[in-house]
N, C-alpha and C. Protein backbone atom coordinates (compact mmCIF):
# COMPACT_ATOMS: atom_id res chain seq x y z
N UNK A 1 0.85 -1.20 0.00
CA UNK A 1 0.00 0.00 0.00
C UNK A 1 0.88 1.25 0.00
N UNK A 2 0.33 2.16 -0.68
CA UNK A 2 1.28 3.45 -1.35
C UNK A 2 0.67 4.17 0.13
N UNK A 3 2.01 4.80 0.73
CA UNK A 3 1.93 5.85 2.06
C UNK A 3 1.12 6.89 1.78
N UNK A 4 0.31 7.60 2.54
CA UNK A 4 -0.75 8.84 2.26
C UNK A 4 0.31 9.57 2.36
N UNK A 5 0.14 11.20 1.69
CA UNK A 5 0.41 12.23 2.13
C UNK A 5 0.70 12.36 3.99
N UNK A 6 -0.41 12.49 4.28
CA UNK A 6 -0.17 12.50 5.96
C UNK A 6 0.49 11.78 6.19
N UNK A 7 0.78 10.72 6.19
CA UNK A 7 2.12 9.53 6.71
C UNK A 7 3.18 9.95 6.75
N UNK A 8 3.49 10.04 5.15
CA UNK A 8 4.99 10.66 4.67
C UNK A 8 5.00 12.18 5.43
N UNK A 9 4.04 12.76 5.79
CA UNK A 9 4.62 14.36 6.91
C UNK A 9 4.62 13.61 8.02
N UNK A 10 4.33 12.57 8.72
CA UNK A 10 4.52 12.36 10.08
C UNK A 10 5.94 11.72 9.85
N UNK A 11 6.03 10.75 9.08
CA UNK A 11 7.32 10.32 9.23
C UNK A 11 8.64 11.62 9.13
N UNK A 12 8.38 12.57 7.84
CA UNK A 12 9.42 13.73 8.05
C UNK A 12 9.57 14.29 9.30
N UNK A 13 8.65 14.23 9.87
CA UNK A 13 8.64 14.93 11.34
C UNK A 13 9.26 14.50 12.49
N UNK A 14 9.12 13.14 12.21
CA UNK A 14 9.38 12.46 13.63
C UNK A 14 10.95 12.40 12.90
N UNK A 15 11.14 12.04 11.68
CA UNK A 15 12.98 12.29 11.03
C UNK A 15 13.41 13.53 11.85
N UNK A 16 12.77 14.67 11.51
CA UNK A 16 13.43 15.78 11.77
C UNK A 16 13.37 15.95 13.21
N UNK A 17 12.73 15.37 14.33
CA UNK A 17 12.32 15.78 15.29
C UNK A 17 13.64 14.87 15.96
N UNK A 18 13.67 13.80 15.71
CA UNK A 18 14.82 12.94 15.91
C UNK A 18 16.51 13.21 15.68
N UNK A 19 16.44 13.96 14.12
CA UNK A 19 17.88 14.40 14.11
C UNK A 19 18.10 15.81 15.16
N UNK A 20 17.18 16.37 15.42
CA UNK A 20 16.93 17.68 16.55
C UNK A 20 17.67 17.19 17.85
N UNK A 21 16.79 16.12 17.97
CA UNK A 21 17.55 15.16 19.60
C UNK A 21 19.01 14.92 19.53
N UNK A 22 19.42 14.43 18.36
CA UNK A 22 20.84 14.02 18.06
C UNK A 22 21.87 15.30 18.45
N UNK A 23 20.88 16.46 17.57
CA UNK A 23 22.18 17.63 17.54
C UNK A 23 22.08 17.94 18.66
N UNK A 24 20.88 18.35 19.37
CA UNK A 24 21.33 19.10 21.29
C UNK A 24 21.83 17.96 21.93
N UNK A 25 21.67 16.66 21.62
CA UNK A 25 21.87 15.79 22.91
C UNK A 25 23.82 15.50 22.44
N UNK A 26 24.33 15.90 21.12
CA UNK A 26 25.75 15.30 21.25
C UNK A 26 26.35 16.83 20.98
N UNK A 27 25.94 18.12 20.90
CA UNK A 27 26.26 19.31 21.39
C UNK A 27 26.07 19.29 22.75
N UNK A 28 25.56 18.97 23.64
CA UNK A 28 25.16 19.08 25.06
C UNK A 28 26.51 18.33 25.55
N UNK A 29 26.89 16.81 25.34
CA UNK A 29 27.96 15.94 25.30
C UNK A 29 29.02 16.40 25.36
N UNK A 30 29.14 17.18 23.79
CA UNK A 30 30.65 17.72 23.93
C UNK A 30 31.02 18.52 24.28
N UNK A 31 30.24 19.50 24.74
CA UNK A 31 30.54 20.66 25.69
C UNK A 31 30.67 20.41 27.24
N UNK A 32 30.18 19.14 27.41
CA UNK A 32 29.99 18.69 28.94
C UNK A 32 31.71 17.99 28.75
N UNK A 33 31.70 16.74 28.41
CA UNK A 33 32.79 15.86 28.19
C UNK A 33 33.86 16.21 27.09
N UNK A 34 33.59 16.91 26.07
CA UNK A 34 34.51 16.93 25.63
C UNK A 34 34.30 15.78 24.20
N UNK A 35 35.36 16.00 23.12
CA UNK A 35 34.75 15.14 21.94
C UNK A 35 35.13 13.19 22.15
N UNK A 36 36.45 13.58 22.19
CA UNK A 36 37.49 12.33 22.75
C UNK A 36 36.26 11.33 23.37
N UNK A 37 35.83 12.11 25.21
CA UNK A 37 35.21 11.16 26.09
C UNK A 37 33.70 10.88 25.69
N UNK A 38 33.27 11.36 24.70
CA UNK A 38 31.68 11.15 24.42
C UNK A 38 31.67 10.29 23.21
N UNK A 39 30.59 8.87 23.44
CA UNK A 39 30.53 8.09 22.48
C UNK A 39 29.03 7.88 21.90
N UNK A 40 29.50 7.71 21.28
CA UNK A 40 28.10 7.41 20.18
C UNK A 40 26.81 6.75 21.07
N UNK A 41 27.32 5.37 21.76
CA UNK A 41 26.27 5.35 22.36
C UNK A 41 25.41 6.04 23.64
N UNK A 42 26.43 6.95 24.38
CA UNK A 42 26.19 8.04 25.01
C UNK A 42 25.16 9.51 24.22
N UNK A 43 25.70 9.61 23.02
CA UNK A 43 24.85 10.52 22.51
C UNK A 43 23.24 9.78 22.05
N UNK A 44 23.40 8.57 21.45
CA UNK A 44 22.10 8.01 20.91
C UNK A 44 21.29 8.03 22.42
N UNK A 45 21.71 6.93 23.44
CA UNK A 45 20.74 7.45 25.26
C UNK A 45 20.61 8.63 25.19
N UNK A 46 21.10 9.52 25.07
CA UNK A 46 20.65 11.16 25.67
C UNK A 46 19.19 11.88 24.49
N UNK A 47 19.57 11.07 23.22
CA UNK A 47 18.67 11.51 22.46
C UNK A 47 17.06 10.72 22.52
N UNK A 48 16.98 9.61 23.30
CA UNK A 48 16.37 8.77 22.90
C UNK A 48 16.04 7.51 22.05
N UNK A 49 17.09 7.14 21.31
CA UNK A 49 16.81 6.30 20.46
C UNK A 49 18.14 5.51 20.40
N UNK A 50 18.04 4.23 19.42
CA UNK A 50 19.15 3.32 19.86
C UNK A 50 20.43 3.34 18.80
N UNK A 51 21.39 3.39 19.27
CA UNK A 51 23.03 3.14 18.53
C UNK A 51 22.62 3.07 17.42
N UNK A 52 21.72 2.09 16.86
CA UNK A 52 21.23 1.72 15.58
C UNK A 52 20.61 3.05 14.45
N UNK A 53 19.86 3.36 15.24
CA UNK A 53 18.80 4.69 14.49
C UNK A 53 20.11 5.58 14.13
N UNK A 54 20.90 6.22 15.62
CA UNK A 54 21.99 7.26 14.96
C UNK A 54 22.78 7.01 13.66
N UNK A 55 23.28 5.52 13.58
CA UNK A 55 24.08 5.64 12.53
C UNK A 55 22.82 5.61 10.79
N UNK A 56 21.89 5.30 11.01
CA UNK A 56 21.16 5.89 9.84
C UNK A 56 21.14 7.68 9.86
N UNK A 57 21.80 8.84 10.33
CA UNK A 57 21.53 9.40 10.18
C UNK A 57 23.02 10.19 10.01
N UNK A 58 24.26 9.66 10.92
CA UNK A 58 25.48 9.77 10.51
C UNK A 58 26.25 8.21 10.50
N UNK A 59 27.76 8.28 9.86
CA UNK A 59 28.31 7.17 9.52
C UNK A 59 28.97 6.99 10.78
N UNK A 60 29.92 8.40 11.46
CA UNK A 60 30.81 8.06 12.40
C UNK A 60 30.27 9.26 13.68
N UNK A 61 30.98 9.39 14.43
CA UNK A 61 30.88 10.36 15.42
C UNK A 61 32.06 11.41 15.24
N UNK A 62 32.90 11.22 14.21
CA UNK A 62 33.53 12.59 13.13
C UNK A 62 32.80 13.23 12.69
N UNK A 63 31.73 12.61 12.14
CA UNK A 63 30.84 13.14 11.37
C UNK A 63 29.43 13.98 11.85
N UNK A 64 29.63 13.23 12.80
CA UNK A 64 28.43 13.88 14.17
C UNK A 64 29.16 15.03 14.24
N UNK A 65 30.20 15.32 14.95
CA UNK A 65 30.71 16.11 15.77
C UNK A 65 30.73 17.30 14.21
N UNK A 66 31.11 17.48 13.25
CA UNK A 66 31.29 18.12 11.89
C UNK A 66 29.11 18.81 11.61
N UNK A 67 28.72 17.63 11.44
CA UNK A 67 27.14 18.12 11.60
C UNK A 67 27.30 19.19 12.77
N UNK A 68 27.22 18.88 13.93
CA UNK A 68 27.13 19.63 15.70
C UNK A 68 27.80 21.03 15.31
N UNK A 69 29.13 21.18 14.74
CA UNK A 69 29.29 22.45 14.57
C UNK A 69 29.02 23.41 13.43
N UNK A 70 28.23 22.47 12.29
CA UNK A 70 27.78 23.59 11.10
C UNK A 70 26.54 23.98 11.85
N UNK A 71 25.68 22.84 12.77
CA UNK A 71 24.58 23.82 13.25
C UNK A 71 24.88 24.81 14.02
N UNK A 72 25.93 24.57 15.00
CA UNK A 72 25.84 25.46 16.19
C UNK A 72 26.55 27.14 15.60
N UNK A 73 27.63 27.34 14.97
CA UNK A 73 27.98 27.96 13.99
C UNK A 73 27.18 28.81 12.72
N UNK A 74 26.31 27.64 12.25
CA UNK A 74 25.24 28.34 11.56
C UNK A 74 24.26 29.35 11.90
N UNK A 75 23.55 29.20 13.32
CA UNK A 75 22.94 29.80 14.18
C UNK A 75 23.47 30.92 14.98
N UNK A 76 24.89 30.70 14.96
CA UNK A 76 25.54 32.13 15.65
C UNK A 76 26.20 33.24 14.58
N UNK A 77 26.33 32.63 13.11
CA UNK A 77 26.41 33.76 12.14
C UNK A 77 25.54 34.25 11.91
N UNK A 78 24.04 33.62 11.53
CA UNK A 78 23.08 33.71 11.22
C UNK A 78 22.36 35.14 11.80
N UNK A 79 22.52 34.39 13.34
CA UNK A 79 21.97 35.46 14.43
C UNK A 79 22.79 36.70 14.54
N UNK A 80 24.09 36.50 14.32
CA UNK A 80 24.96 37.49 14.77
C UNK A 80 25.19 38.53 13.37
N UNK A 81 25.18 38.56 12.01
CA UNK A 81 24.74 39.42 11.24
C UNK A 81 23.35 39.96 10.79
N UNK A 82 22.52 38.92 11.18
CA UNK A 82 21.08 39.44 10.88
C UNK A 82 20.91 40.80 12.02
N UNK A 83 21.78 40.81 13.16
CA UNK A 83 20.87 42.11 13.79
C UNK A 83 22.03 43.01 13.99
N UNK A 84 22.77 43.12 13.07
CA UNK A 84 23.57 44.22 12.94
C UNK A 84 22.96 45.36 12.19
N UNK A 85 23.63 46.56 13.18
CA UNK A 85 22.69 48.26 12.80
C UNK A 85 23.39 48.85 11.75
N UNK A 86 22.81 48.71 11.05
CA UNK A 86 23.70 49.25 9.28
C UNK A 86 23.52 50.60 9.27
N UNK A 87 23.06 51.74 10.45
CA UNK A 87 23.26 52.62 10.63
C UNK A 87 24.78 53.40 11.23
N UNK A 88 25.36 52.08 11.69
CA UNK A 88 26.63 52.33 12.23
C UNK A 88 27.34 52.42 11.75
N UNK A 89 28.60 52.37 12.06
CA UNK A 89 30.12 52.83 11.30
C UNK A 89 30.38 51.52 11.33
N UNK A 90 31.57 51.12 9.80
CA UNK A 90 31.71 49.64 9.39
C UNK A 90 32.64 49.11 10.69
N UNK A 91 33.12 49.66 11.51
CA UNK A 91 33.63 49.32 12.86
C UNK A 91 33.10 48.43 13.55
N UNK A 92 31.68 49.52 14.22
CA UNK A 92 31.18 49.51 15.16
C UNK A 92 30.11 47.75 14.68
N UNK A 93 30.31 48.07 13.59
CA UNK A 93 29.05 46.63 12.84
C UNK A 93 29.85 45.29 12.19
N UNK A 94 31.17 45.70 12.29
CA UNK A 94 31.71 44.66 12.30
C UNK A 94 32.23 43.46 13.88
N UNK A 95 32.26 44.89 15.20
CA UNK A 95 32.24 44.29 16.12
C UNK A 95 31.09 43.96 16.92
N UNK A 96 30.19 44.24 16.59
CA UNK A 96 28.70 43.66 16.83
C UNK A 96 28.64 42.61 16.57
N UNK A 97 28.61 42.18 15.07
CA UNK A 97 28.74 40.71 14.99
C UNK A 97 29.42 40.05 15.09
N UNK A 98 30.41 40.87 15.34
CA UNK A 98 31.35 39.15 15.79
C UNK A 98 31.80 39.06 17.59
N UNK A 99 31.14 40.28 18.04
CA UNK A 99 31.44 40.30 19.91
C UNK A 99 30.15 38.98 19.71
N UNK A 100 29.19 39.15 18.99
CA UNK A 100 27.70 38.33 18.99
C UNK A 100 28.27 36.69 18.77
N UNK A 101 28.75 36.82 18.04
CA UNK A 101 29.53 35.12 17.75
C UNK A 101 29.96 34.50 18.97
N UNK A 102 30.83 35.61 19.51
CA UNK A 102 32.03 35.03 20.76
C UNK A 102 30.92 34.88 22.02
N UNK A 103 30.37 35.42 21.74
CA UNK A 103 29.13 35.50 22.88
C UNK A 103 28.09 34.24 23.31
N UNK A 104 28.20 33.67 21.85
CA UNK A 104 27.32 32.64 21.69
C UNK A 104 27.89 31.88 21.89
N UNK A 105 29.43 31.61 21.77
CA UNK A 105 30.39 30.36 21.62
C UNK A 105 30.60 30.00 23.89
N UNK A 106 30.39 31.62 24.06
CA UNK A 106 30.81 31.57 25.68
C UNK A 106 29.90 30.90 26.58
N UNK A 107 28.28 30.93 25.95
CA UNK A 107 27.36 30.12 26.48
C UNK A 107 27.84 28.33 26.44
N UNK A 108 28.55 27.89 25.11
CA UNK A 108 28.90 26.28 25.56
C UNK A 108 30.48 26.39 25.21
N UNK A 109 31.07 26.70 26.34
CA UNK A 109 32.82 26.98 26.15
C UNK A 109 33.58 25.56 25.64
N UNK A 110 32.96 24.61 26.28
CA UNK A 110 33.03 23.38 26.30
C UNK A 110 32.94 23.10 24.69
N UNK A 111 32.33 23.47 23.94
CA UNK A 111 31.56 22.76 22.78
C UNK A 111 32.99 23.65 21.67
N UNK A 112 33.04 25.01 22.38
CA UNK A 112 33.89 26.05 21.38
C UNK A 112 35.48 25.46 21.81
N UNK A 113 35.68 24.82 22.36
CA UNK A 113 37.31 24.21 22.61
C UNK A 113 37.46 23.24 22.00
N UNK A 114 36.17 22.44 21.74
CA UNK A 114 36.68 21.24 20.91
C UNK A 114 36.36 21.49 19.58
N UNK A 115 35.62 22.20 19.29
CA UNK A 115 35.83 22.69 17.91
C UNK A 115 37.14 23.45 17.43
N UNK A 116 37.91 24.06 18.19
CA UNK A 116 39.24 24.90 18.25
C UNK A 116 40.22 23.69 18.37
N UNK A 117 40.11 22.58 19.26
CA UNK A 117 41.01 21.77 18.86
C UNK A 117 41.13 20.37 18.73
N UNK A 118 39.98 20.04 18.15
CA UNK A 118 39.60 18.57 17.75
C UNK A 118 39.18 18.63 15.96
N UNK A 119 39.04 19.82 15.70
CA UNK A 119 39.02 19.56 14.14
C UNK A 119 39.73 19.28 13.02
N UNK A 120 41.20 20.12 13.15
CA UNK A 120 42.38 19.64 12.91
C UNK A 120 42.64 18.51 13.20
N UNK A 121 42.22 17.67 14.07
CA UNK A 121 42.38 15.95 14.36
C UNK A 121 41.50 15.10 13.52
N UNK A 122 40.70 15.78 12.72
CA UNK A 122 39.92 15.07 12.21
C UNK A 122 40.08 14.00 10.67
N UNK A 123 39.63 13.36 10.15
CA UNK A 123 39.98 12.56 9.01
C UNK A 123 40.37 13.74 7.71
N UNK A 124 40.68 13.12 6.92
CA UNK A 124 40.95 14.94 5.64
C UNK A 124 39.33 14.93 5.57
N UNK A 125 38.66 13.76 4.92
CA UNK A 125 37.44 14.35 4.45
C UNK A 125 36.31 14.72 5.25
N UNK A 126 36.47 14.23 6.30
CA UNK A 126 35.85 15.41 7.50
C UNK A 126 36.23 16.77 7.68
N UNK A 127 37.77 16.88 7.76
CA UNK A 127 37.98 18.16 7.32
C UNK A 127 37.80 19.06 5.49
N UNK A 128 37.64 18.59 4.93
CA UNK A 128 37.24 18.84 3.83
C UNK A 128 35.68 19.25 3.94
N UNK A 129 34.36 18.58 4.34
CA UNK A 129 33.42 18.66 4.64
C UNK A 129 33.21 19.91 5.37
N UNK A 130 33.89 20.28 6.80
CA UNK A 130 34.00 21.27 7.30
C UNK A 130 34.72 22.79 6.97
N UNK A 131 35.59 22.51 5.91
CA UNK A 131 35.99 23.67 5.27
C UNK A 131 34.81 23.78 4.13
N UNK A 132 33.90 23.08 3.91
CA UNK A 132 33.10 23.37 2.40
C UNK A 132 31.66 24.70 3.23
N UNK A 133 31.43 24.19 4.37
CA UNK A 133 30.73 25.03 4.85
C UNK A 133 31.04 26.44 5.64
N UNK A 134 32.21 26.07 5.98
CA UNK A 134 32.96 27.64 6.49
C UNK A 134 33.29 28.51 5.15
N UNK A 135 33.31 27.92 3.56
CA UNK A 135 33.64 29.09 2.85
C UNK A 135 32.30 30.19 2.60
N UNK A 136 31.16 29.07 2.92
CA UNK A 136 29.92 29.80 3.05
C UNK A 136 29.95 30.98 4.05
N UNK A 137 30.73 30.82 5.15
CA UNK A 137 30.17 31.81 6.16
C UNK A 137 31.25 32.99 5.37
N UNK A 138 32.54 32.43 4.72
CA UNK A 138 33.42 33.48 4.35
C UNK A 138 32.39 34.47 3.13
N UNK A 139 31.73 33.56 2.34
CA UNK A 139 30.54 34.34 1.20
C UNK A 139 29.84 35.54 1.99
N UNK A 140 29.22 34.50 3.33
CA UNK A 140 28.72 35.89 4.03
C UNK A 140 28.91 37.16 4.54
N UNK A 141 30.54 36.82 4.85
CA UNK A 141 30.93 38.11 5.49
C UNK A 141 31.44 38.92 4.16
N UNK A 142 31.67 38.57 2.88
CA UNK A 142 32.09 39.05 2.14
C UNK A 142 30.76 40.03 1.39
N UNK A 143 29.84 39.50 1.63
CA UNK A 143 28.37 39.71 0.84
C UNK A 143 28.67 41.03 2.02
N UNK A 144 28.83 41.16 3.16
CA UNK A 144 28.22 42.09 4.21
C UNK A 144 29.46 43.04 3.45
N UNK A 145 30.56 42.87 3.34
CA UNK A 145 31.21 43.53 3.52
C UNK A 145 31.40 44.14 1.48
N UNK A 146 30.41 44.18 0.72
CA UNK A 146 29.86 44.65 -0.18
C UNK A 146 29.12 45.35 -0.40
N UNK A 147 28.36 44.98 0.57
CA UNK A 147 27.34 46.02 1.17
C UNK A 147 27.31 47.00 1.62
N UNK A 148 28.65 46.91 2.32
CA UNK A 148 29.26 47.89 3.30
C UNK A 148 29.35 49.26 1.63
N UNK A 149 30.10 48.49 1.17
CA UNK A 149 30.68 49.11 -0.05
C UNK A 149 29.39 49.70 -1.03
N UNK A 150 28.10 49.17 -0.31
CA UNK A 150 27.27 49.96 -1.51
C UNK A 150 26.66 51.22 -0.77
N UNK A 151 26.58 50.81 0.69
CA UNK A 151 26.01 52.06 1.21
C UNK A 151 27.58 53.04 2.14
N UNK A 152 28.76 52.91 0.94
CA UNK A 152 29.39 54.15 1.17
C UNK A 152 30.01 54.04 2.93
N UNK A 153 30.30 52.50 3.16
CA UNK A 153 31.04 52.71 4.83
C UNK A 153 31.81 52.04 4.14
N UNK A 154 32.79 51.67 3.16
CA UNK A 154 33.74 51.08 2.61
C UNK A 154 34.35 51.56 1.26
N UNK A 155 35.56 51.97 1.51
CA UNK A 155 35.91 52.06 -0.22
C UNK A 155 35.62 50.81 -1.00
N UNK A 156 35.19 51.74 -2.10
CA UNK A 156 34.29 50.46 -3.36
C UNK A 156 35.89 49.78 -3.86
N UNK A 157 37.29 50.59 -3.93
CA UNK A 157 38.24 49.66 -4.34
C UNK A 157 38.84 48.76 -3.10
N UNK A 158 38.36 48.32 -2.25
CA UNK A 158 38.60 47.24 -1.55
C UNK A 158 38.52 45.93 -2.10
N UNK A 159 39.45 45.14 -2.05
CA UNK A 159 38.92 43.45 -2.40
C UNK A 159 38.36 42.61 -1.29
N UNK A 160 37.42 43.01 -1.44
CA UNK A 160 36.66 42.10 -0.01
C UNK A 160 36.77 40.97 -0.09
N UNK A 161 37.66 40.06 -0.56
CA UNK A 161 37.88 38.75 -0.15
C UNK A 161 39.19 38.70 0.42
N UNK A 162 39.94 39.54 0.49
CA UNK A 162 41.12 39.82 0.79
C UNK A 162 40.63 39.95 2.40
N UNK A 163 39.88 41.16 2.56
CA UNK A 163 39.18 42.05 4.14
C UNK A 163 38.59 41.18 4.61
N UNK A 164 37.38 40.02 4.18
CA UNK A 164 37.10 39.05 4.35
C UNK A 164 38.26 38.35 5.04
N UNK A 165 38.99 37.41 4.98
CA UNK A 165 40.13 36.86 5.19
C UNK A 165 40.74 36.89 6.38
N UNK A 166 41.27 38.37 6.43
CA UNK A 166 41.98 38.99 7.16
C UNK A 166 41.11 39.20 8.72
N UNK A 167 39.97 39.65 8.65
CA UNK A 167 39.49 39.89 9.80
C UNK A 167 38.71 38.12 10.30
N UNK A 168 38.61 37.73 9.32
CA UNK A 168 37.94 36.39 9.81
C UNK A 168 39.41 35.72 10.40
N UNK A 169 40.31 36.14 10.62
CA UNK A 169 41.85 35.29 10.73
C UNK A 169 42.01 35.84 12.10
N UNK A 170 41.87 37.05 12.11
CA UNK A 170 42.21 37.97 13.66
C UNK A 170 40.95 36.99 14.46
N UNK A 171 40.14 37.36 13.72
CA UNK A 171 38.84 36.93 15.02
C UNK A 171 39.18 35.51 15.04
N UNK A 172 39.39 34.80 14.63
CA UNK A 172 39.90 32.95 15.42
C UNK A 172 40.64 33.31 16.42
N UNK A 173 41.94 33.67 15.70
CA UNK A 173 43.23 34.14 16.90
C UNK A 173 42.48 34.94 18.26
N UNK A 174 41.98 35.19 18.11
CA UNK A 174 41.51 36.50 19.24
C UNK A 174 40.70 35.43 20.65
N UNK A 175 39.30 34.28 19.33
CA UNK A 175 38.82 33.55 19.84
C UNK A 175 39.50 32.28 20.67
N UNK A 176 40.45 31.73 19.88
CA UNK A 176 41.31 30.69 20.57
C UNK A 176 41.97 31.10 21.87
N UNK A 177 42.29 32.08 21.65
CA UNK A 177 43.24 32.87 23.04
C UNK A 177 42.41 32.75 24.26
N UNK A 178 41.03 32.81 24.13
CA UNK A 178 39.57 33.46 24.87
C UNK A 178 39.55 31.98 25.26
N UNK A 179 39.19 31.34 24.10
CA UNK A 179 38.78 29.59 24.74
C UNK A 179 39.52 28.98 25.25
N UNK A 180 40.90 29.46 25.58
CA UNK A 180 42.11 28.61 25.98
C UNK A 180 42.26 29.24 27.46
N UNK A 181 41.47 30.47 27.22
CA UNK A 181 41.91 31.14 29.07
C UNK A 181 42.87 32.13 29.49
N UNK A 182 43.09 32.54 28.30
CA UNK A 182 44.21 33.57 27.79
C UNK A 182 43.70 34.97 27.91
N UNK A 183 42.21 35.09 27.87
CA UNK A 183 41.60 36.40 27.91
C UNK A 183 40.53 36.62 29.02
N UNK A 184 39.92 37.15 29.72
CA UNK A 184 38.57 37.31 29.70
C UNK A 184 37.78 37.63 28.34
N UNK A 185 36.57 37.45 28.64
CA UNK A 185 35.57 37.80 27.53
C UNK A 185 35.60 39.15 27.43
N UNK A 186 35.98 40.52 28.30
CA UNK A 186 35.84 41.51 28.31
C UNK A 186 37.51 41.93 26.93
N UNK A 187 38.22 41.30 27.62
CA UNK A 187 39.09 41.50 27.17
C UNK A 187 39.57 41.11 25.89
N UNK A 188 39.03 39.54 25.60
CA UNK A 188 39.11 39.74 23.96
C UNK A 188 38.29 40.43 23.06
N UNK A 189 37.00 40.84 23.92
CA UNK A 189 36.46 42.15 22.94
C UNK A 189 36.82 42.94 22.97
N UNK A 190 37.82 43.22 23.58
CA UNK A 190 38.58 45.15 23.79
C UNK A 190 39.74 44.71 22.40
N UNK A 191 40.61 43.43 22.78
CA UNK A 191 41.93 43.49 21.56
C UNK A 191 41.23 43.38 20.55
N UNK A 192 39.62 42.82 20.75
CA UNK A 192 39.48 41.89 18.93
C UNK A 192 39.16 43.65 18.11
N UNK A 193 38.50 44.15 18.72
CA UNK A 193 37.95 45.39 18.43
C UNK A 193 38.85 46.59 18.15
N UNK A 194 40.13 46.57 18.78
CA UNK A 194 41.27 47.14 18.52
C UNK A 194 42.08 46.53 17.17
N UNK A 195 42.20 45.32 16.72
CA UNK A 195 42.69 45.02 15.64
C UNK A 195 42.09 44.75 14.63
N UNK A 196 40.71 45.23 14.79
CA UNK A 196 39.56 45.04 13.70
C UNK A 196 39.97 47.02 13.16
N UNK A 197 40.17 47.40 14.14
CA UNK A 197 39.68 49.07 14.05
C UNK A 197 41.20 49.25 13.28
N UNK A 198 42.38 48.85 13.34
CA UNK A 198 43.55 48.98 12.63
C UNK A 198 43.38 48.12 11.78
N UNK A 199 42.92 47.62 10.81
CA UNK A 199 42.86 47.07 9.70
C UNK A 199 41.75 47.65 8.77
N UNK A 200 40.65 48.45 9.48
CA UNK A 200 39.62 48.97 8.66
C UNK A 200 39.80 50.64 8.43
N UNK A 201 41.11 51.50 9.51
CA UNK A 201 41.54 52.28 9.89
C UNK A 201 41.38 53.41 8.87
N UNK A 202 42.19 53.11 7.82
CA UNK A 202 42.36 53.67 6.24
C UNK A 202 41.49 52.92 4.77
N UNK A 203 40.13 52.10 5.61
CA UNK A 203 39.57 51.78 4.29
C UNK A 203 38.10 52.58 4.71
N UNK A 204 37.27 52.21 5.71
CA UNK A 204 36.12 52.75 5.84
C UNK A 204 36.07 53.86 5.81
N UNK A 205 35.38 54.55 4.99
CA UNK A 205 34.61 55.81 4.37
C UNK A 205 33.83 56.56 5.87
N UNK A 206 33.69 57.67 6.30
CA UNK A 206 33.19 58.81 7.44
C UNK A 206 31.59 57.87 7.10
N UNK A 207 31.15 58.14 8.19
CA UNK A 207 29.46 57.22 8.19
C UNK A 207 28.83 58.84 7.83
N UNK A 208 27.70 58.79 6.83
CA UNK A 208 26.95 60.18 6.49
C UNK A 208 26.76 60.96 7.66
């Protein structure tokens, strides 16, 4: 018998409702334990469902952990340029969103250390996988920082993939320092914001 309409939406649902469990319950994990001490069948118990179900939905717990941070990542660029005040100076709106990032990462410190230093440990094509979605976030900041350039807070001869680059490079460094214990939070927003402001120093245009 051919599945109704209604079936096939309950089953998407309870799919999607299920991979939902997966991502908070092995984001919850690795921010608690760490990537190393959390296992697969630890994350499948926390989600509800058995060893079995998870791997229909990933192959390894590389791969988990690679899923765990395009969501958690996704949600803090997402959030953190959508409510930037484009009334501001390209400064002041470049450290908005990204004090907003570090901000979000400080709520699971746990989760932002092993992403800082368990990814580099990872297989190439896990790391490959994970660089395919970070060039996206680089699109984004580059798209913002075009923008910048249409409403006149950026010289239009900038190569924003270059500016792109460069400030997405400071802000890791700035971040790793922070997740390692090297900073307060107060304090890597004072340097990150100081070496954002000397690199944009002689390009951003007077705000109208």
């Amino acid at each position: 018998m051919t599945p109704t309409s209604s079936e096939l939406g309950r089953r998407e649902r309870n799919k999607a409702d299920k991979w939902e469990r997966i991502l908070r319950s092995a984001a919850k994990l690795f921010d608690e334990r760490g990537f190393t001490n959390t296992t697969t069948t630890e994350v499948a118990k926390a989600a509800g469902i058995g060893t079995g179900t998870l791997f229909l939905y990933v192959r390894t717990k590389e791969e988990l952990f690679v899923e765990v941070f395009r969501d958690d990542v996704d949600r803090a660029w997402h959030d953190a340029f959508g409510g930037v005040d484009h009334d501001g100076s390209l400064l002041d709106q470049l450290c908005q969103a990204f004090f907003a990032v570090i901000e979000h990462h400080d709520h699971n410190p746990g989760l932002a250390k092993a992403f800082l230093t368990e990814l580099h440990l990872m297989p190439q094509a896990v790391r490959d996988d994970a660089r395919a979605f970070m060039r996206d976030y680089m699109a984004r900041l580059q798209q913002f920082l075009i923008e910048a350039q249409t409403r006149r807070r950026l010289d239009e001869q900038i190569d924003v993939e270059v500016l792109a680059t460069n400030l997405f490079a400071i802000y890791q460094w700035h971040l790793q320092r922070h997740v390692a214990g090297h900073s307060t939070r107060q304090g890597c927003l004072d340097d990150l914001r100081a070496a954002f402001e000397l690199q944009v120093l002689h390009l951003a245009l007077p705000t109208p």
